[in-house]
C-alpha atoms as a PDB file:
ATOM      1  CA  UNK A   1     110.877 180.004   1.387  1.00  0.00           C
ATOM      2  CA  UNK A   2     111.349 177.586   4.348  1.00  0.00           C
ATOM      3  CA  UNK A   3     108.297 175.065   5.371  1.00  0.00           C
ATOM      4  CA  UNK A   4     106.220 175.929   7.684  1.00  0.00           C
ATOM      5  CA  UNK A   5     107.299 173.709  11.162  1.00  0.00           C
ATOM      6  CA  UNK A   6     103.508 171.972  12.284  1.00  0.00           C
ATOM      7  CA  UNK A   7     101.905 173.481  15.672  1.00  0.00           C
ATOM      8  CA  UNK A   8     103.260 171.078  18.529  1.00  0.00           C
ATOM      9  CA  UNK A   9     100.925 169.946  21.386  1.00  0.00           C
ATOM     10  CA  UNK A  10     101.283 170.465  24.776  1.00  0.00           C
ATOM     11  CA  UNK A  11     102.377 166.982  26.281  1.00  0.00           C
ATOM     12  CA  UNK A  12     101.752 166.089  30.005  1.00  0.00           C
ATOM     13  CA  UNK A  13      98.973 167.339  32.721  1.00  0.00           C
ATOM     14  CA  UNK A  14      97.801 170.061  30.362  1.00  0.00           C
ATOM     15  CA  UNK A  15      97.422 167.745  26.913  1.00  0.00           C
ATOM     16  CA  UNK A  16      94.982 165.902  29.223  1.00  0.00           C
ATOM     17  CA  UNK A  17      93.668 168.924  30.078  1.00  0.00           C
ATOM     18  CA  UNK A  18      91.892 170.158  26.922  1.00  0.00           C
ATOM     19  CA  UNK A  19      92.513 169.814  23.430  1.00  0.00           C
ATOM     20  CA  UNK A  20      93.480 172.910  23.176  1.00  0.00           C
ATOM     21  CA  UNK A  21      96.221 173.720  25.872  1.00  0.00           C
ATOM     22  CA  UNK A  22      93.345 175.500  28.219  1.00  0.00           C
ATOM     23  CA  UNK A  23      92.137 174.359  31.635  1.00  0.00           C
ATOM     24  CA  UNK A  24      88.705 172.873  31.648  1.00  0.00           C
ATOM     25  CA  UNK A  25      85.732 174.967  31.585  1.00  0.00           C
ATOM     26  CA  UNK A  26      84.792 173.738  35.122  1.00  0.00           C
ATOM     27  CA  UNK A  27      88.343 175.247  36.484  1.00  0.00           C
ATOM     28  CA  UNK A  28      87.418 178.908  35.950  1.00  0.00           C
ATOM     29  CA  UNK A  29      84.126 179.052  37.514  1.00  0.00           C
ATOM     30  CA  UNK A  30      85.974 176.723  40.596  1.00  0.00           C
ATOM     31  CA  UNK A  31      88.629 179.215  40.862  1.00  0.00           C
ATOM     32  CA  UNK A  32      86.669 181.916  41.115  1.00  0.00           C
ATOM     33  CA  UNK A  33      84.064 180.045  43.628  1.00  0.00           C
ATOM     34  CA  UNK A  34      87.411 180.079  45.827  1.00  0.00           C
ATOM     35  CA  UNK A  35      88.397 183.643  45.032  1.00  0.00           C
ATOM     36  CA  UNK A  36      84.345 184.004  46.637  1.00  0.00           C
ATOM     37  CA  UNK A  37      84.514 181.804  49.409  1.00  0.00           C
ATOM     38  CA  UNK A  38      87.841 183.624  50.204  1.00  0.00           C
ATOM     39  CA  UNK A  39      86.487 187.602  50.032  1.00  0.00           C
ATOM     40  CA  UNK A  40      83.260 185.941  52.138  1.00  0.00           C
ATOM     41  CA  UNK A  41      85.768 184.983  55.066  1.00  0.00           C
ATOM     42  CA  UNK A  42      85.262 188.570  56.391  1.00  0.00           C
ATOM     43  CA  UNK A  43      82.274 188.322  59.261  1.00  0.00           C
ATOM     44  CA  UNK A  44      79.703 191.700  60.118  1.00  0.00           C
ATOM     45  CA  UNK A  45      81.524 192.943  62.841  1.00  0.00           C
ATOM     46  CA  UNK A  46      85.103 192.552  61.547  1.00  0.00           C
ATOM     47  CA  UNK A  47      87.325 195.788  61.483  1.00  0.00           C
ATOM     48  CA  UNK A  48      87.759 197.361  58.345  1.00  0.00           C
ATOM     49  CA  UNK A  49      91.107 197.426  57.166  1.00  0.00           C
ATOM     50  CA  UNK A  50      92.237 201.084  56.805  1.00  0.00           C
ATOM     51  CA  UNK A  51      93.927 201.997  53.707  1.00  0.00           C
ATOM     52  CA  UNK A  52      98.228 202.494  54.552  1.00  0.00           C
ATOM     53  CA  UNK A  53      98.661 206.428  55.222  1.00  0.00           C
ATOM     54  CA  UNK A  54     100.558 208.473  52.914  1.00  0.00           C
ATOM     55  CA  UNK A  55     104.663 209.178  53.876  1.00  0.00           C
ATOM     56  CA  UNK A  56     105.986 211.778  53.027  1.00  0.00           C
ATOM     57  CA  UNK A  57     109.740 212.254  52.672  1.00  0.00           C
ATOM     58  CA  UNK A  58     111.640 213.942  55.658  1.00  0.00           C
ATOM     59  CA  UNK A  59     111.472 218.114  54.641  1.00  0.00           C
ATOM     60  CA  UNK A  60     108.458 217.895  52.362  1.00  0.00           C
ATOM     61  CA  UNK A  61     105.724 218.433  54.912  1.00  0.00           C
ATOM     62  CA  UNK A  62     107.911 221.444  56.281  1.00  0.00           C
ATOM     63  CA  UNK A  63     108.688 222.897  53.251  1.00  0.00           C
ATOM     64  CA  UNK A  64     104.773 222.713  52.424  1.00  0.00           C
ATOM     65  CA  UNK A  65     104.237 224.215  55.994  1.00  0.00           C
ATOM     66  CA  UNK A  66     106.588 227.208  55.550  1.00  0.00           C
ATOM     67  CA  UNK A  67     104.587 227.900  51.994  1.00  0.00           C
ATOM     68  CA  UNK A  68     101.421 228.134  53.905  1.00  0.00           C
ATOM     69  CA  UNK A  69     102.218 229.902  56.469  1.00  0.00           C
ATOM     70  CA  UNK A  70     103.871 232.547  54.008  1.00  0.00           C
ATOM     71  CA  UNK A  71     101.141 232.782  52.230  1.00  0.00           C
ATOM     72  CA  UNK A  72      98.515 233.594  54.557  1.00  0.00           C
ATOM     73  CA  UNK A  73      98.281 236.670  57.116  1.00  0.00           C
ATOM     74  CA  UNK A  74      96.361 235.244  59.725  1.00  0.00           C
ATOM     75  CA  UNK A  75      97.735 235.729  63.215  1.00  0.00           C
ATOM     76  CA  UNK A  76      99.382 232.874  64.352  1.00  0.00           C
ATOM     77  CA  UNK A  77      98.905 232.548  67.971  1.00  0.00           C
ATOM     78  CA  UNK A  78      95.217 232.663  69.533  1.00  0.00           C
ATOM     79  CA  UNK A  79      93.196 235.698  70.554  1.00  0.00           C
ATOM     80  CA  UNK A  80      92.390 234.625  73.489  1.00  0.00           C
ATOM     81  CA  UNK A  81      94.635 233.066  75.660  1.00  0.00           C
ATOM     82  CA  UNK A  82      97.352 236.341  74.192  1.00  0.00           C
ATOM     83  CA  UNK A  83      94.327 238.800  76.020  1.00  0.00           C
ATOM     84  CA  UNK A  84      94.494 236.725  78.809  1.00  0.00           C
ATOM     85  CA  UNK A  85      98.260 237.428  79.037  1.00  0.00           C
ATOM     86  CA  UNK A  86      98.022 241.068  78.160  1.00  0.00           C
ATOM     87  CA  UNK A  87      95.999 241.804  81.128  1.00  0.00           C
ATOM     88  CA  UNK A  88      97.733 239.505  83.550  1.00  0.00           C
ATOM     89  CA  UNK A  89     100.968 241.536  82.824  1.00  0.00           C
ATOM     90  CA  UNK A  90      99.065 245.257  82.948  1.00  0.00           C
ATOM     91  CA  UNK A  91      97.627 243.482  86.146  1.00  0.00           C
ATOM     92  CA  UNK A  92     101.402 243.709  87.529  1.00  0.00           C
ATOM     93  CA  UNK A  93     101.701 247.371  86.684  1.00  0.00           C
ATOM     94  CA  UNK A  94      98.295 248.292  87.942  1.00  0.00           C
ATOM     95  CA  UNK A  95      97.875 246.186  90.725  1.00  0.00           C
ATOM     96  CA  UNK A  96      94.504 247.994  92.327  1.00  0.00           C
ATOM     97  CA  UNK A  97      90.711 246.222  92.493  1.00  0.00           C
ATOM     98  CA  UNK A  98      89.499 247.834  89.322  1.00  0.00           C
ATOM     99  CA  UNK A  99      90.198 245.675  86.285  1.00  0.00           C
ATOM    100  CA  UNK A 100      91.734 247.641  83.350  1.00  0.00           C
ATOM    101  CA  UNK A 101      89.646 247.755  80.412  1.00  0.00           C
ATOM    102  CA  UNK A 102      91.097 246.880  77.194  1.00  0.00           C
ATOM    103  CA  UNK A 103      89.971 248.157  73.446  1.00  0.00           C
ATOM    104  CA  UNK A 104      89.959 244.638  71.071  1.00  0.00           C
ATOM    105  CA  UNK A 105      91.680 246.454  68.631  1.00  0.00           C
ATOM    106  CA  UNK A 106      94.815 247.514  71.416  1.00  0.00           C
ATOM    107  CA  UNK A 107      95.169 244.052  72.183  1.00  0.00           C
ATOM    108  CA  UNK A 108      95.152 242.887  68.713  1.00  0.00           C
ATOM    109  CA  UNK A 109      97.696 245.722  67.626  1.00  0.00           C
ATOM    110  CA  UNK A 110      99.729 244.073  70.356  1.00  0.00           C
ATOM    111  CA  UNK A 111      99.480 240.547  69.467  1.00  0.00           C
ATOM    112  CA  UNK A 112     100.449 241.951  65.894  1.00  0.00           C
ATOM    113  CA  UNK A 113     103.503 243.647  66.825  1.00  0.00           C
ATOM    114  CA  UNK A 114     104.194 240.299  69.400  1.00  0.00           C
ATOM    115  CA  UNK A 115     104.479 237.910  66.682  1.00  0.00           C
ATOM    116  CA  UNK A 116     106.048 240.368  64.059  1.00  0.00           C
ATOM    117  CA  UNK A 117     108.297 240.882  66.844  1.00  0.00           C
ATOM    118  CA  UNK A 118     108.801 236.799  67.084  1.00  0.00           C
ATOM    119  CA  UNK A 119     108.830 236.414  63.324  1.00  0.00           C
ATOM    120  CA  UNK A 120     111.835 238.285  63.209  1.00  0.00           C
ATOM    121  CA  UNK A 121     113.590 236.620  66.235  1.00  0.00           C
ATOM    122  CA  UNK A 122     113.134 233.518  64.461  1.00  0.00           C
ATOM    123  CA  UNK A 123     114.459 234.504  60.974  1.00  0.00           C
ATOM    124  CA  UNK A 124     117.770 235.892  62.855  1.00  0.00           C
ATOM    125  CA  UNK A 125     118.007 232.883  64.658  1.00  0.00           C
ATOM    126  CA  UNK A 126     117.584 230.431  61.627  1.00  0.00           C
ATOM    127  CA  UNK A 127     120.590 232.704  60.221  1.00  0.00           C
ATOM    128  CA  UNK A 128     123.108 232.406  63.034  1.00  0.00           C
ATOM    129  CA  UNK A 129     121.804 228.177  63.023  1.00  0.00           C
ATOM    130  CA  UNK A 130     123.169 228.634  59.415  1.00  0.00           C
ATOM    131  CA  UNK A 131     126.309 230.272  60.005  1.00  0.00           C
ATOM    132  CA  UNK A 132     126.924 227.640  62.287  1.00  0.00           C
ATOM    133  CA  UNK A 133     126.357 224.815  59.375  1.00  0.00           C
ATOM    134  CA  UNK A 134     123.775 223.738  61.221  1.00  0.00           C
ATOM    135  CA  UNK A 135     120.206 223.522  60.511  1.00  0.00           C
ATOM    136  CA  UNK A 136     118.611 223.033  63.684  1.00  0.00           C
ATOM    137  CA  UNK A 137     118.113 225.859  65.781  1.00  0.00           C
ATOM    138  CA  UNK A 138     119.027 226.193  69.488  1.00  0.00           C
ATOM    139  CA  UNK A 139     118.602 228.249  72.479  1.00  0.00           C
ATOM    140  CA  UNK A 140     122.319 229.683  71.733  1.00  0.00           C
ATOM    141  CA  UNK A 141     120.960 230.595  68.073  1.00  0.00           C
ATOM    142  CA  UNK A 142     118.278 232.936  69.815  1.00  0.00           C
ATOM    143  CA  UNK A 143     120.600 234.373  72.718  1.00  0.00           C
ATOM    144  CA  UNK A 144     122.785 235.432  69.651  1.00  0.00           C
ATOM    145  CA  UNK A 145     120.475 237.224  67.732  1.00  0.00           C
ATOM    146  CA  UNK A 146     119.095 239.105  70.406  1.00  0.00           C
ATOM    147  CA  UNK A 147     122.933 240.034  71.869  1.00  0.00           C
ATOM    148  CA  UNK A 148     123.054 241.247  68.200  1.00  0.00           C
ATOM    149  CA  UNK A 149     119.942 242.612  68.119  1.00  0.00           C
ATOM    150  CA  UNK A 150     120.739 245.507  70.638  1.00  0.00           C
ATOM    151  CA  UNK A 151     118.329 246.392  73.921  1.00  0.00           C
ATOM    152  CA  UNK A 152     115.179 247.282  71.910  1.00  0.00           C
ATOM    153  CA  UNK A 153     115.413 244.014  69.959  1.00  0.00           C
ATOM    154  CA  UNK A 154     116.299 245.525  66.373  1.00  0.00           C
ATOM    155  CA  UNK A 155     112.810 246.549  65.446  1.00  0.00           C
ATOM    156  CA  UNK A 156     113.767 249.124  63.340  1.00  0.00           C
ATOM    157  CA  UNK A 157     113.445 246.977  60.252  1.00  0.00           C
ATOM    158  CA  UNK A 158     109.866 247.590  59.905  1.00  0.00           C
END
């Protein structure tokens, strides 16, 4: 069995450090005075830094957007402002003083069928984007599907 080689001391700034190859007692209570004295730099008033917002990699917020909107049946565009169309167009084909009245659930069968109608527009047109190895749609993409789609817009797929 070999001899076991002595412990050698640290030589230089640390030996006169400590015995021991440590900074002083002192230094560790200093250093952490400054690490204090540092954090305490911050007056009342100061803005607070905000915390760096999360980036997401291009496709992944679509791709998390397409799996919502699948999974829920909620209408997509807003009652509202879709009534507000529906009678301004029946206001063109009934043009006299008295005001049409509407049932909620006709104008929400409508607004149904509207973005069913829409739905499917869109899903033709992301195919003819495709078969043009593209990925982006364009106004070409939708003037395509409906040329395709016939006069009554193909809505015999329901």
């Amino acid at each position: 069995m070999p001899p076991k080689k002595a412990k050698q001391r640290p030589s230089g700034a640390a030996a006169a450090a400590s015995p021991h190859g440590r900074p002083p007692a002192g230094a560790a209570a200093a250093a952490a005075a400054a690490r204090r004295q540092r954090q305490s730099d911050v007056q009342p008033g100061d803005p607070v830094p905000q915390p760096k917002k999360r980036r997401y990699r291009p496709g992944t917020l679509a791709l998390k957007e397409i799996r919502r909107y699948q999974a829920n049946t909620d209408l997509l565009m807003a009652k509202l402002p879709f009534a507000r169309l529906v009678r301004e167009i029946a206001l063109q084909y009934q043009p006299s003083a008295e005001e049409l009245r509407w049932q909620s659930q006709a104008i929400l069968a409508l607004q149904e069928s509207a973005e069913a109608f829409l739905v499917h527009l869109f899903e033709d047109t992301n195919l003819c984007a495709i078969h043009a190895k593209r990925v982006t749609i364009m106004q070409k993409d939708i003037q395509l599907a409906r040329r395709i789609r016939g006069v009554w817009g193909g809505a015999g797929w329901i």
